[in-house]
PDB file of N, CA and C in Angstrom:
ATOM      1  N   UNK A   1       0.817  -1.173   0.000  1.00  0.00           N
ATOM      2  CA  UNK A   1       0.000   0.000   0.000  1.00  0.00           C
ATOM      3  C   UNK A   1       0.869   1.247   0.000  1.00  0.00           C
ATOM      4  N   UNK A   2       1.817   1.203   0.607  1.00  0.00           N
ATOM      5  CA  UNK A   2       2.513   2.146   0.629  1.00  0.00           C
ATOM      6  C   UNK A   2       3.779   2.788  -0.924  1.00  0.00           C
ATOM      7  N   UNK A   3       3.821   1.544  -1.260  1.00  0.00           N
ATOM      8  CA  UNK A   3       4.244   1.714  -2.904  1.00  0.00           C
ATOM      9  C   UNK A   3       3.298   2.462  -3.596  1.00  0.00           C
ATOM     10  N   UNK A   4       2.008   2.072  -3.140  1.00  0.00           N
ATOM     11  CA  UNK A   4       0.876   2.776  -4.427  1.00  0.00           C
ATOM     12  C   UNK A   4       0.900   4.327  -3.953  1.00  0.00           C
ATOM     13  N   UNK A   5       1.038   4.132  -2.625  1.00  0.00           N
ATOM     14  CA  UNK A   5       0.609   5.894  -2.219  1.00  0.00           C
ATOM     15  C   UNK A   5       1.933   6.795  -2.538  1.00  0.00           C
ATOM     16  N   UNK A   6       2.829   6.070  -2.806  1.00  0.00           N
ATOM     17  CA  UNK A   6       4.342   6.901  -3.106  1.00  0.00           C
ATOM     18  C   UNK A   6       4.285   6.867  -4.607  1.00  0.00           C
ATOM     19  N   UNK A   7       3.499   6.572  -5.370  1.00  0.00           N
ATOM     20  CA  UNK A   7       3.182   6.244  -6.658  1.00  0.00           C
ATOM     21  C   UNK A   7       2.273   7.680  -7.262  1.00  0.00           C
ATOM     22  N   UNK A   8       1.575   7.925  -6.191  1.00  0.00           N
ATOM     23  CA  UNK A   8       1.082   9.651  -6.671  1.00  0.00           C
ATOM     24  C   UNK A   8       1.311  10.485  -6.808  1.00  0.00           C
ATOM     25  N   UNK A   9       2.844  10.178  -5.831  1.00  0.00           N
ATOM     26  CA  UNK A   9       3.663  11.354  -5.708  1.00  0.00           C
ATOM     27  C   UNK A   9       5.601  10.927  -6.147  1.00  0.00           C
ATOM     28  N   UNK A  10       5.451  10.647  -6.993  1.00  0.00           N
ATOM     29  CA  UNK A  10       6.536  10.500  -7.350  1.00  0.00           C
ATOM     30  C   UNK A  10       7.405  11.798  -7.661  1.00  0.00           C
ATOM     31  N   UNK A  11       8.595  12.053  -7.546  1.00  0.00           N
ATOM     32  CA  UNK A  11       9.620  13.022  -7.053  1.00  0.00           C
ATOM     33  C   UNK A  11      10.526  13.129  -7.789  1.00  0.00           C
ATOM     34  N   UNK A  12      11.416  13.928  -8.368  1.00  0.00           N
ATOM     35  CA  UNK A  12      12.720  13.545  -8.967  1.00  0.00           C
ATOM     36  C   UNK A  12      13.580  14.648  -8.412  1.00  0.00           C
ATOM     37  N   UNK A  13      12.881  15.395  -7.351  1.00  0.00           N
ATOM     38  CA  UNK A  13      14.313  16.476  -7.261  1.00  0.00           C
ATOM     39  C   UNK A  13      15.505  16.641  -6.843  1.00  0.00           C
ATOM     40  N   UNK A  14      15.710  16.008  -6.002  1.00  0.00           N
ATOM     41  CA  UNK A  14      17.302  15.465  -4.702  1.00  0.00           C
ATOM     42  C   UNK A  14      17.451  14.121  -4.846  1.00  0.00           C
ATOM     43  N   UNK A  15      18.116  13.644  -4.475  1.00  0.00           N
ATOM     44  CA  UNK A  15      18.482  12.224  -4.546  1.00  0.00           C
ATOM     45  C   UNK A  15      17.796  11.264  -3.566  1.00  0.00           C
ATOM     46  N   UNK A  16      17.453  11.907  -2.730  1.00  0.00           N
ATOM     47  CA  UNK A  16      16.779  11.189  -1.497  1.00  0.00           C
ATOM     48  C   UNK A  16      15.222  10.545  -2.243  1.00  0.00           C
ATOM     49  N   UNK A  17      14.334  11.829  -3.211  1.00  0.00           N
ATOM     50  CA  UNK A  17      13.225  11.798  -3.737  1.00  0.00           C
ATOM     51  C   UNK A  17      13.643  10.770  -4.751  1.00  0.00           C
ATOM     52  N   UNK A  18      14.549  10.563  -5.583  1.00  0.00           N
ATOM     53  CA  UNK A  18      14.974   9.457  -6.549  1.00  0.00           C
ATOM     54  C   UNK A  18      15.048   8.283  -5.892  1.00  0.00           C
ATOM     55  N   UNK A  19      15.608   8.151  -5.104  1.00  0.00           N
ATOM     56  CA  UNK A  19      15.533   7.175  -4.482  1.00  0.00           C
ATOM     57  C   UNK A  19      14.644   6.394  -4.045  1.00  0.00           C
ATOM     58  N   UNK A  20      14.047   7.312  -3.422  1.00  0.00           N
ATOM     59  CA  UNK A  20      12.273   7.086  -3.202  1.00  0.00           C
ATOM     60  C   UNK A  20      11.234   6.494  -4.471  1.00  0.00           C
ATOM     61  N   UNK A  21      11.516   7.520  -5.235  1.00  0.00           N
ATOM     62  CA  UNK A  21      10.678   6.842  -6.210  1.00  0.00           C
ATOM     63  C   UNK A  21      11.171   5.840  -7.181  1.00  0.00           C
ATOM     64  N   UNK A  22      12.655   5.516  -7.234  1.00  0.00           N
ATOM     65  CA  UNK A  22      12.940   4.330  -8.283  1.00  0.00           C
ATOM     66  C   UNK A  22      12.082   3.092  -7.282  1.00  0.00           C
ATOM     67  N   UNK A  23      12.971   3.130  -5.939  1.00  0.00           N
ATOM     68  CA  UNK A  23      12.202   2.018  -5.103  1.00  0.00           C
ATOM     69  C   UNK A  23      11.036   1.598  -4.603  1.00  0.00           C
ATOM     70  N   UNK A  24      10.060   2.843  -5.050  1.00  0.00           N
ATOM     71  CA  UNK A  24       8.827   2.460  -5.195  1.00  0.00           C
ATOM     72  C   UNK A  24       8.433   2.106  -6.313  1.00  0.00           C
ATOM     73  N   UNK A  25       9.141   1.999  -7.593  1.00  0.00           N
ATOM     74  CA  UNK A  25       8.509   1.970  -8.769  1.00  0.00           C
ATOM     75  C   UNK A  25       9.333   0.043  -8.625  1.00  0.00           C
ATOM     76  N   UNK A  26      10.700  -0.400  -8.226  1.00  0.00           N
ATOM     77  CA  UNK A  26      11.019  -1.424  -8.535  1.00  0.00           C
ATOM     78  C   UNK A  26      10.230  -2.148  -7.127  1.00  0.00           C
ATOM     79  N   UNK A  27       9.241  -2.129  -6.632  1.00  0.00           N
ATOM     80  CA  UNK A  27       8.956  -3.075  -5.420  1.00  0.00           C
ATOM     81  C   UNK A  27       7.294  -2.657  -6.021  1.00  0.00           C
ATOM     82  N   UNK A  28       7.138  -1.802  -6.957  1.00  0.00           N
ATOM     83  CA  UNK A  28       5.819  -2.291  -7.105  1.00  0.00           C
ATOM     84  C   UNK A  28       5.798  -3.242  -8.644  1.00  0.00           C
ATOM     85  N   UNK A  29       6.982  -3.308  -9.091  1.00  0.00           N
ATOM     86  CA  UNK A  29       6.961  -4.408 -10.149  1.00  0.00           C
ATOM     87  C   UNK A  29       7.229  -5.430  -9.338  1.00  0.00           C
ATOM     88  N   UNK A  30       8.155  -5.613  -8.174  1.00  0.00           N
ATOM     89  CA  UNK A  30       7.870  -7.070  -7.678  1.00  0.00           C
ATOM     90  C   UNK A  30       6.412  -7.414  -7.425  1.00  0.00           C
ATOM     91  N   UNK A  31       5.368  -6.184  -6.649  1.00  0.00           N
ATOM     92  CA  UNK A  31       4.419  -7.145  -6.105  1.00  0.00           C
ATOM     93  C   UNK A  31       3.550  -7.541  -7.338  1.00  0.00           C
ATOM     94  N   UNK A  32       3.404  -6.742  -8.484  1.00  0.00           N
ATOM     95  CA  UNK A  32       2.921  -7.121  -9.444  1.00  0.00           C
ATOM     96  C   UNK A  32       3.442  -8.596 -10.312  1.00  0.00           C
ATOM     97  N   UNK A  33       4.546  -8.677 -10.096  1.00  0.00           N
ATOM     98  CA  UNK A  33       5.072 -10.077 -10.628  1.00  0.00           C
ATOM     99  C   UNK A  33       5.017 -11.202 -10.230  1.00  0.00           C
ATOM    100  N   UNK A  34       4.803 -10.883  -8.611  1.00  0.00           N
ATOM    101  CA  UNK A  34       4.984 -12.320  -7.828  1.00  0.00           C
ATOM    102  C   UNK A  34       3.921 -13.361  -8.100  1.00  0.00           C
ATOM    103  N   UNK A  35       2.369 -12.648  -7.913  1.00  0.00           N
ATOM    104  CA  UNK A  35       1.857 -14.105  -8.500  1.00  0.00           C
ATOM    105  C   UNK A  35       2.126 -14.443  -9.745  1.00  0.00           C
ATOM    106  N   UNK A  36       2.138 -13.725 -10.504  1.00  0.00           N
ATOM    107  CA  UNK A  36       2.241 -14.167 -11.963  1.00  0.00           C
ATOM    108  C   UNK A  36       3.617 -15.345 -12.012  1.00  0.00           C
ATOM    109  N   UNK A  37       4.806 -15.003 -11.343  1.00  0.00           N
ATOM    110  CA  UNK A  37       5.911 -15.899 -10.772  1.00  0.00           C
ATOM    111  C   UNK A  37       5.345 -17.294 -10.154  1.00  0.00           C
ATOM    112  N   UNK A  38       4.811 -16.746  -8.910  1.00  0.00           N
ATOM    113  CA  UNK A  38       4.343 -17.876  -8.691  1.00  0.00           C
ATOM    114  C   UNK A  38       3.383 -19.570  -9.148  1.00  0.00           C
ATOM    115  N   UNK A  39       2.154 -18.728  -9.697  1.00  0.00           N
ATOM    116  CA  UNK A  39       1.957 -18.882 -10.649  1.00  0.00           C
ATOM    117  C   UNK A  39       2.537 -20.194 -11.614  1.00  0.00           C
ATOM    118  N   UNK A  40       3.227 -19.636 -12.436  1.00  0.00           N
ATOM    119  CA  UNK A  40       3.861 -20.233 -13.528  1.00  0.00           C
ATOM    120  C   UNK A  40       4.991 -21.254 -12.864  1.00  0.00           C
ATOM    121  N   UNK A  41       5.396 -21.009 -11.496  1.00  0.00           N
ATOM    122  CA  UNK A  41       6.036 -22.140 -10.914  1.00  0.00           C
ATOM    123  C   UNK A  41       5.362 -23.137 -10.770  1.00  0.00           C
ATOM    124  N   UNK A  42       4.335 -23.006  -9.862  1.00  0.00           N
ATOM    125  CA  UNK A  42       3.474 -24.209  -9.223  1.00  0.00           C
ATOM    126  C   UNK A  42       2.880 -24.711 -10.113  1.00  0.00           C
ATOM    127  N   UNK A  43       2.456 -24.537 -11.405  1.00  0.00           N
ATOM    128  CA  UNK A  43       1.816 -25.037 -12.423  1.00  0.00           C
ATOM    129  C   UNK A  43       2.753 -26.141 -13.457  1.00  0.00           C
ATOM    130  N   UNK A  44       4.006 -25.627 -12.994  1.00  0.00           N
ATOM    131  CA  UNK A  44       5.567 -26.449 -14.139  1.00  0.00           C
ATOM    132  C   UNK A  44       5.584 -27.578 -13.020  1.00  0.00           C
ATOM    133  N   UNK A  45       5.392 -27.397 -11.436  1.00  0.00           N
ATOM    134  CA  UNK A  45       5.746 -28.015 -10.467  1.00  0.00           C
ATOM    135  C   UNK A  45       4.447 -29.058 -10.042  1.00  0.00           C
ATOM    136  N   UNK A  46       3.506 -28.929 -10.837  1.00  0.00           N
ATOM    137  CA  UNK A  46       2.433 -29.545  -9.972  1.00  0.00           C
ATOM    138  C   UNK A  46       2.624 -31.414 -10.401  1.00  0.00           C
ATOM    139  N   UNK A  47       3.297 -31.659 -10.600  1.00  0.00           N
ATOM    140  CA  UNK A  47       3.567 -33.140 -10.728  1.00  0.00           C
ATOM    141  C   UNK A  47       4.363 -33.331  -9.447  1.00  0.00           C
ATOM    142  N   UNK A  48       5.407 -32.914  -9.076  1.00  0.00           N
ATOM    143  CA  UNK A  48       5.983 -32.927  -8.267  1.00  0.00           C
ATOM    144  C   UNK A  48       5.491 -32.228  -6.685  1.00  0.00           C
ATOM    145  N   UNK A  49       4.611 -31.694  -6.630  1.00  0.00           N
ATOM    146  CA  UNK A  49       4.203 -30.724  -5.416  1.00  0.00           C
ATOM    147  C   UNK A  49       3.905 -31.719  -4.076  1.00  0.00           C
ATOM    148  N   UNK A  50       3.163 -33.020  -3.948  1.00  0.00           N
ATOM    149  CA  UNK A  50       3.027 -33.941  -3.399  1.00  0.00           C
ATOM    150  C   UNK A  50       3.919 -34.257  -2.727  1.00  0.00           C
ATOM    151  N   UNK A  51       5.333 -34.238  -3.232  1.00  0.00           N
ATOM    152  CA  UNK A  51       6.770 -34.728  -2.981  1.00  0.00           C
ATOM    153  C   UNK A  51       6.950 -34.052  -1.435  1.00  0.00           C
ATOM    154  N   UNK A  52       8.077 -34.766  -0.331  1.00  0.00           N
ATOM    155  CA  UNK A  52       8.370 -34.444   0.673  1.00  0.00           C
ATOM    156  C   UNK A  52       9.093 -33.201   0.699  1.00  0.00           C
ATOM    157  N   UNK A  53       9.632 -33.158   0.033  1.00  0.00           N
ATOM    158  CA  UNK A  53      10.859 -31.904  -0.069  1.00  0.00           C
ATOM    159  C   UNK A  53      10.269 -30.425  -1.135  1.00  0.00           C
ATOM    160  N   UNK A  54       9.539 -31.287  -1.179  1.00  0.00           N
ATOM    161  CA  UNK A  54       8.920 -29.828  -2.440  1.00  0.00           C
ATOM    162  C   UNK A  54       7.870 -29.294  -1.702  1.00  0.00           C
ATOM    163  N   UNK A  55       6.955 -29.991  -0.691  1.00  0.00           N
ATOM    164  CA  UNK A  55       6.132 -29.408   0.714  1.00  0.00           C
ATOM    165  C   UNK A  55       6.761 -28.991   1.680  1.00  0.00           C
ATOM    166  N   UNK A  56       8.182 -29.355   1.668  1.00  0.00           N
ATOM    167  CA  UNK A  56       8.678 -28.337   3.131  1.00  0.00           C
ATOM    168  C   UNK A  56       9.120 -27.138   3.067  1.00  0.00           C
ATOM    169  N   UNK A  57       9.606 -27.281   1.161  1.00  0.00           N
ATOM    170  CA  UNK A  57      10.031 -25.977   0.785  1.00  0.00           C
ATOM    171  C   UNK A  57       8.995 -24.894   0.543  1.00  0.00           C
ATOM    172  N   UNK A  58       7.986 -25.517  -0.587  1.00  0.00           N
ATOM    173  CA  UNK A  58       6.903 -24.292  -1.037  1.00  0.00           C
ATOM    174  C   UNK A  58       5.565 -24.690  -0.496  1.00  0.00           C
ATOM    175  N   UNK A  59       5.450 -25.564   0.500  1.00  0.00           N
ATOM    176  CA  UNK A  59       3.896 -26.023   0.688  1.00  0.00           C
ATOM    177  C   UNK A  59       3.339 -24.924   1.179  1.00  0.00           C
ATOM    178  N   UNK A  60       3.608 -23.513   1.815  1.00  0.00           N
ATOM    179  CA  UNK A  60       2.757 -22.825   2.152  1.00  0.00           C
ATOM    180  C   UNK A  60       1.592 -21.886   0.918  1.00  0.00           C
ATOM    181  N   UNK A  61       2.800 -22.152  -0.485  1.00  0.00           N
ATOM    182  CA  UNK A  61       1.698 -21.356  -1.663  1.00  0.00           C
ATOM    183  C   UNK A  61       0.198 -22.014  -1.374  1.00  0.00           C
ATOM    184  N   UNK A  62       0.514 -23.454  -1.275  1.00  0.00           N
ATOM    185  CA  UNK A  62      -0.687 -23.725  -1.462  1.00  0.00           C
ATOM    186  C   UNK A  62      -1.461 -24.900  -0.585  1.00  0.00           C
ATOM    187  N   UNK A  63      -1.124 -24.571   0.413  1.00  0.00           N
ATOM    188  CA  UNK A  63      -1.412 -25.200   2.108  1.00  0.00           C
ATOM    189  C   UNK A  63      -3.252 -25.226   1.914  1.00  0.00           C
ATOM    190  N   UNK A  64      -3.713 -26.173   2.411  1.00  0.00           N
ATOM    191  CA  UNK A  64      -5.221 -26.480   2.315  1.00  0.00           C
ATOM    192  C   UNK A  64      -5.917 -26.997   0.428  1.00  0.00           C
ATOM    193  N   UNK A  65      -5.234 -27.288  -0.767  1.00  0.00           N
ATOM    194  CA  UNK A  65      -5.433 -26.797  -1.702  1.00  0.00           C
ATOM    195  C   UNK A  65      -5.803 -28.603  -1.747  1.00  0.00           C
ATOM    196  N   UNK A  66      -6.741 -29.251  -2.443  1.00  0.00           N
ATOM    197  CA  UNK A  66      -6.993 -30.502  -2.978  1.00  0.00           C
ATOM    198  C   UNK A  66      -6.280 -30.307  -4.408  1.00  0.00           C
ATOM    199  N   UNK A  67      -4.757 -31.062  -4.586  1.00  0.00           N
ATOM    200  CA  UNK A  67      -4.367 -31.193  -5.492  1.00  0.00           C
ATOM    201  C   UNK A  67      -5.188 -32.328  -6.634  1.00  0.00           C
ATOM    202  N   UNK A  68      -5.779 -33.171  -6.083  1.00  0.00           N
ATOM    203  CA  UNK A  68      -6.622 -34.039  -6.789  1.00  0.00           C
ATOM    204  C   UNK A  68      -7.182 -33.592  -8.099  1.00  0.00           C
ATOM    205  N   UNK A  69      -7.834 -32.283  -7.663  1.00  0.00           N
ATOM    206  CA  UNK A  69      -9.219 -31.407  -8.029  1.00  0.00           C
ATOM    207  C   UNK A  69      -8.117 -31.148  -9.764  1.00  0.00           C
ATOM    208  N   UNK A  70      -6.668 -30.881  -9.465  1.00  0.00           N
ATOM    209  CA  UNK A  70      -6.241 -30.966 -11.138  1.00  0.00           C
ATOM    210  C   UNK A  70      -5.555 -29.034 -10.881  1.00  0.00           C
ATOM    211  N   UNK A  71      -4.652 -28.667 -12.140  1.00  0.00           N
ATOM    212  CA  UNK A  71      -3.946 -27.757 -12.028  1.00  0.00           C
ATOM    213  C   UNK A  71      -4.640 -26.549 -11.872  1.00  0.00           C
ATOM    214  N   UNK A  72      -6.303 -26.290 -12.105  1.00  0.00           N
ATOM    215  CA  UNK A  72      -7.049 -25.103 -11.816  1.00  0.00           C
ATOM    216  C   UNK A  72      -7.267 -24.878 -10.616  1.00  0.00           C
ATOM    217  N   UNK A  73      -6.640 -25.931  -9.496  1.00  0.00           N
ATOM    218  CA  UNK A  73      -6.924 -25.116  -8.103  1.00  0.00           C
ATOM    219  C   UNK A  73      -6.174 -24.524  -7.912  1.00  0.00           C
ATOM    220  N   UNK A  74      -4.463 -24.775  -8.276  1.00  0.00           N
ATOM    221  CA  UNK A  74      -3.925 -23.491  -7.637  1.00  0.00           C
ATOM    222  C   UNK A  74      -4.087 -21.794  -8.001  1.00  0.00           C
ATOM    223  N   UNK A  75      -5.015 -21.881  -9.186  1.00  0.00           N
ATOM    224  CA  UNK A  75      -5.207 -20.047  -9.477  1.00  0.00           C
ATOM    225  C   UNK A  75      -5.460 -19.546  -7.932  1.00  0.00           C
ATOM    226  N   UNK A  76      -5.958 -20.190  -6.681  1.00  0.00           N
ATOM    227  CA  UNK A  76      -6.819 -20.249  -5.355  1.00  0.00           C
ATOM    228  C   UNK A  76      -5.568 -19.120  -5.249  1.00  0.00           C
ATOM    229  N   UNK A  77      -4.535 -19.711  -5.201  1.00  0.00           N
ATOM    230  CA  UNK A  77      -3.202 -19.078  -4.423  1.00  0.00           C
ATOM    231  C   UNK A  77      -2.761 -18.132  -5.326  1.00  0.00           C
ATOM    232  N   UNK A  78      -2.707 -18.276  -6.471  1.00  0.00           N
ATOM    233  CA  UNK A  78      -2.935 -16.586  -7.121  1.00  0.00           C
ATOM    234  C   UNK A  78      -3.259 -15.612  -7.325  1.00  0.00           C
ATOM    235  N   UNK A  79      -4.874 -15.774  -7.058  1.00  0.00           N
ATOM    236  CA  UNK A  79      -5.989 -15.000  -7.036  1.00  0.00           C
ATOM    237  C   UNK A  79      -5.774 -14.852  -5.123  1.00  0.00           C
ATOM    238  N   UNK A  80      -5.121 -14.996  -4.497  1.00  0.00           N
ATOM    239  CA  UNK A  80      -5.065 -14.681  -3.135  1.00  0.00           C
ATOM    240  C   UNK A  80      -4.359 -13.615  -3.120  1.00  0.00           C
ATOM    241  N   UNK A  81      -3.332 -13.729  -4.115  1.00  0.00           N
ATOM    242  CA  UNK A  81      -2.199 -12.516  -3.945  1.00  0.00           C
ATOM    243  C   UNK A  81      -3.301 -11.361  -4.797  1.00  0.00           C
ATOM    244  N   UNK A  82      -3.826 -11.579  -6.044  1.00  0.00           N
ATOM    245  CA  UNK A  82      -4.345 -10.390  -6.910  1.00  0.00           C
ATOM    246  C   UNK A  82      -5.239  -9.431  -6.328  1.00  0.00           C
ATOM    247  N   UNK A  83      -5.939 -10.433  -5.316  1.00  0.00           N
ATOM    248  CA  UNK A  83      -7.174  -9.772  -4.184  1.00  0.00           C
ATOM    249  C   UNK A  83      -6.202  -8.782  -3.485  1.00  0.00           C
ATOM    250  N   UNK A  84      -5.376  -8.847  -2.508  1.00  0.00           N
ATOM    251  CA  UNK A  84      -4.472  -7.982  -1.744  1.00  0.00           C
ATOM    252  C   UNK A  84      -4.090  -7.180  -2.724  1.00  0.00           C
ATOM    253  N   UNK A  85      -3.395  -7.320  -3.842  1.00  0.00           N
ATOM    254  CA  UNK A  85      -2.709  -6.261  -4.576  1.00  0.00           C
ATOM    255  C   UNK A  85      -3.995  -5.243  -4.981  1.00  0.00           C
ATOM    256  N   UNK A  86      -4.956  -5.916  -5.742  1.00  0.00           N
ATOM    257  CA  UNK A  86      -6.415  -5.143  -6.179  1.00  0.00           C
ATOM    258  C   UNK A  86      -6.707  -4.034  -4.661  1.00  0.00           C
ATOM    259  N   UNK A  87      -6.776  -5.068  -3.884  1.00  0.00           N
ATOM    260  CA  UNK A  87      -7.540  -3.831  -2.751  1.00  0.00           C
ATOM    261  C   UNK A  87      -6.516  -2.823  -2.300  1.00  0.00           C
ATOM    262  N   UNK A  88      -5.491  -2.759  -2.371  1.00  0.00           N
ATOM    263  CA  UNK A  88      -4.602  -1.914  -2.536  1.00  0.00           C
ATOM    264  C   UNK A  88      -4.487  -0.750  -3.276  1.00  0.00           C
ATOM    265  N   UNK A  89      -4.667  -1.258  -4.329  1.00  0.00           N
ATOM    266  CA  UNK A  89      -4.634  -0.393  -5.520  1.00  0.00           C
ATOM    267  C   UNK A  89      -6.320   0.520  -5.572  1.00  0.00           C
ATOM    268  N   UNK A  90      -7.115  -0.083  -5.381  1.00  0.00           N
ATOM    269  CA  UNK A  90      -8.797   0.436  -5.037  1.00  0.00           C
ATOM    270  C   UNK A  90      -8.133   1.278  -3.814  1.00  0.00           C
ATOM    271  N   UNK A  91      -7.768   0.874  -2.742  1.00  0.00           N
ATOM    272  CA  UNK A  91      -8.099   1.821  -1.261  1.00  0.00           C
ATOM    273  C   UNK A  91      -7.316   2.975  -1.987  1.00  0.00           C
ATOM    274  N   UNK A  92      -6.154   2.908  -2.377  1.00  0.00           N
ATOM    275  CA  UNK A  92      -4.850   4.069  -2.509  1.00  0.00           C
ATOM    276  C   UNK A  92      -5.451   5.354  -3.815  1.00  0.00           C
ATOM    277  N   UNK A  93      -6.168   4.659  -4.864  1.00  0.00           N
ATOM    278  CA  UNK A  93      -6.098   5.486  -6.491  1.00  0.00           C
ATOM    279  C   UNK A  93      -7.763   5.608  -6.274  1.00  0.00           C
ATOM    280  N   UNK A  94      -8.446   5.010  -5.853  1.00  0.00           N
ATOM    281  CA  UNK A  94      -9.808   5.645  -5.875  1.00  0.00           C
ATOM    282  C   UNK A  94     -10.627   5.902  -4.303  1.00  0.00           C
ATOM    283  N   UNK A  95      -9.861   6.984  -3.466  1.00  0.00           N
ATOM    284  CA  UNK A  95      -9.947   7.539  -2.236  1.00  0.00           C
ATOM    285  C   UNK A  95     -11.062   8.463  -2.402  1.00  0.00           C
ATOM    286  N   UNK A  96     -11.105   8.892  -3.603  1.00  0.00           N
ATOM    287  CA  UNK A  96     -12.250  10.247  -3.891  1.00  0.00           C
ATOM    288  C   UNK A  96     -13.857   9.689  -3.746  1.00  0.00           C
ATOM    289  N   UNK A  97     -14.103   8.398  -4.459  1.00  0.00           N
ATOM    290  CA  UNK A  97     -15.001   7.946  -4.978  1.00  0.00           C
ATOM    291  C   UNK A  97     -15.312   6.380  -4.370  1.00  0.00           C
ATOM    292  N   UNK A  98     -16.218   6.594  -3.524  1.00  0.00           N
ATOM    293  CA  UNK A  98     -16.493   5.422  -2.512  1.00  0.00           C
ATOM    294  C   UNK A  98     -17.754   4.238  -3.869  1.00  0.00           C
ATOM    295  N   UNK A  99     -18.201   4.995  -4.321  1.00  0.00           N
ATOM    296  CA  UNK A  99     -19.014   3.987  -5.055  1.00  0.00           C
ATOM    297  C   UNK A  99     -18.144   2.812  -5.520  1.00  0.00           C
ATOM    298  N   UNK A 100     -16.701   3.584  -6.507  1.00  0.00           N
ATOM    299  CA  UNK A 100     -15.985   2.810  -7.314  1.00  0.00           C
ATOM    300  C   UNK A 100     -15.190   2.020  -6.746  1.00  0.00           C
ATOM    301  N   UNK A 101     -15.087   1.875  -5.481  1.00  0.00           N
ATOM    302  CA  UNK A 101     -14.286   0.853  -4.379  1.00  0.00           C
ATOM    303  C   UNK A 101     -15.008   0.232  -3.766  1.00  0.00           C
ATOM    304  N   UNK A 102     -16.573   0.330  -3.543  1.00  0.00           N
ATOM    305  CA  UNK A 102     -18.087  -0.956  -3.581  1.00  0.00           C
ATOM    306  C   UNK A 102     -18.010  -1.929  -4.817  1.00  0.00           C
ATOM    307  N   UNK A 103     -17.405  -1.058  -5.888  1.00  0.00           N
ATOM    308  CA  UNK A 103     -17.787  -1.887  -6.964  1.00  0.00           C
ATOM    309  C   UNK A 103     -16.780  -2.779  -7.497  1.00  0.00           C
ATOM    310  N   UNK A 104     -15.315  -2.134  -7.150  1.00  0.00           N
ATOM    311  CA  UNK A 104     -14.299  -2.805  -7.205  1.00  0.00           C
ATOM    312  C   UNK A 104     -14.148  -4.263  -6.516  1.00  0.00           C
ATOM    313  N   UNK A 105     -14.323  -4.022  -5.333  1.00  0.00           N
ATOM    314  CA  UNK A 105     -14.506  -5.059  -4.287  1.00  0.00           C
ATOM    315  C   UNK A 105     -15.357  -5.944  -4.098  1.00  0.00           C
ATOM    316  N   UNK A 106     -16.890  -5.852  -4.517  1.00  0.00           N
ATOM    317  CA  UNK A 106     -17.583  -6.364  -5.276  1.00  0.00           C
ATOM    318  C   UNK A 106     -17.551  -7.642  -6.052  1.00  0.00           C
ATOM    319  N   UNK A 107     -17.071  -6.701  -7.196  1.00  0.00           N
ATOM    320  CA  UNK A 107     -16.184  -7.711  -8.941  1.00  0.00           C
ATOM    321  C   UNK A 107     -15.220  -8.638  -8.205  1.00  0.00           C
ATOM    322  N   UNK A 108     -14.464  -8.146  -7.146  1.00  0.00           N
ATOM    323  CA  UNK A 108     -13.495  -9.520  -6.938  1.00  0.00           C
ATOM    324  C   UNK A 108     -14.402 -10.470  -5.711  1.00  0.00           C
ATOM    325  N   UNK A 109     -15.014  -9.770  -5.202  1.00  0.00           N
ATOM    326  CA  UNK A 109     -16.155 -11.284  -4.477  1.00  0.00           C
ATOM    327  C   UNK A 109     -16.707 -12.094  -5.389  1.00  0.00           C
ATOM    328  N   UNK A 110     -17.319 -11.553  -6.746  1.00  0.00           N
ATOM    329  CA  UNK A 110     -17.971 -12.419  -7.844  1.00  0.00           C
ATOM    330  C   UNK A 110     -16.982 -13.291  -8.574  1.00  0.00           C
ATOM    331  N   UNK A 111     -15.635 -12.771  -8.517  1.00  0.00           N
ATOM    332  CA  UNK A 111     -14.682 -13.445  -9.059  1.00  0.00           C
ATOM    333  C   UNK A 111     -14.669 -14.757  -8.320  1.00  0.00           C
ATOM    334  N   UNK A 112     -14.298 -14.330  -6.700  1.00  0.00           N
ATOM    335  CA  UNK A 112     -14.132 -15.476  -6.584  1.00  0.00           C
ATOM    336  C   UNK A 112     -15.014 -16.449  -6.076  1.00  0.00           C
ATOM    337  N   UNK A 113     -16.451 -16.192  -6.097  1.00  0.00           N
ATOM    338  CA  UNK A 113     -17.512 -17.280  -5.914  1.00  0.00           C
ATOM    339  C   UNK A 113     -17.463 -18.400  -7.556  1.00  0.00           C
ATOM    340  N   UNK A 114     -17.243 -17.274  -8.220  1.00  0.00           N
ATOM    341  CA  UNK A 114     -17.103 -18.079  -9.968  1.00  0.00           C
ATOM    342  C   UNK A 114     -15.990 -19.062  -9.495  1.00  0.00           C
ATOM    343  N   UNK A 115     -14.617 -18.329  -8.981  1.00  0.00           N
ATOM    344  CA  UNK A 115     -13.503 -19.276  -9.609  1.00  0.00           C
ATOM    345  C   UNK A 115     -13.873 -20.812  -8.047  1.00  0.00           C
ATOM    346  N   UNK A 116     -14.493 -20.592  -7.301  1.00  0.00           N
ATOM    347  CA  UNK A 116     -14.725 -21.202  -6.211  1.00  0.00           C
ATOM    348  C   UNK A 116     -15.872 -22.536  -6.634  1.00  0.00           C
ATOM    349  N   UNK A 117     -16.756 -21.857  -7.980  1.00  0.00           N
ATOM    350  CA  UNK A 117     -17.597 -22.938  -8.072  1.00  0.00           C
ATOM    351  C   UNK A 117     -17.011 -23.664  -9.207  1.00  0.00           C
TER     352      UNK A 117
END
């Protein structure tokens, strides 16, 4: 949240303000990347995820998840991260306008009753 709100105000005048804003601009491409990272791991990995050593390392992506169910459950753990990043991005860029952050928030409850059924 705090990336997005340093994101309105981005700076270039002293070095301190550069600073500020490269590192808000490179930590909001991490959070934007990570599921998509993730993601594309656990999906190359899902043959192997079962494995002892591959649950001690990454079992928390997807802790509670019925691997059975086939490779569309883990979006669960993707769409976990997109929800946090989304409401982030809703609380920080649309502060003015309370309707459009009902409606934002909303769309991702419908999302995920869809991706749930």
């Amino acid at each position: 949240m705090s990336c997005c709100i340093h994101l309105q105000f981005l700076a270039w005048g002293s070095l301190g303000e550069v600073v500020q804003s490269l590192s808000a601009l490179g930590f909001t491409a991490l959070i934007i990347s990570a599921p998509l990272f993730v993601g594309i791991y656990l999906n190359s990995m899902f043959d192997y995820l079962q494995n002892e050593e591959v649950v001690e390392k990454y079992g928390q992506f997807y802790v509670g998840l019925n691997l059975e169910q086939g490779r569309l459950v883990l979006l669960q753990s993707v769409w976990f991260m997109v929800r946090r990043l989304a409401l982030a991005l809703t609380v920080v860029f649309l502060n003015e306008t309370v309707i459009w952050q009902l409606s934002a928030i909303t769309f991702q409850v419908i999302l995920q009753v869809i991706i749930l059924g």
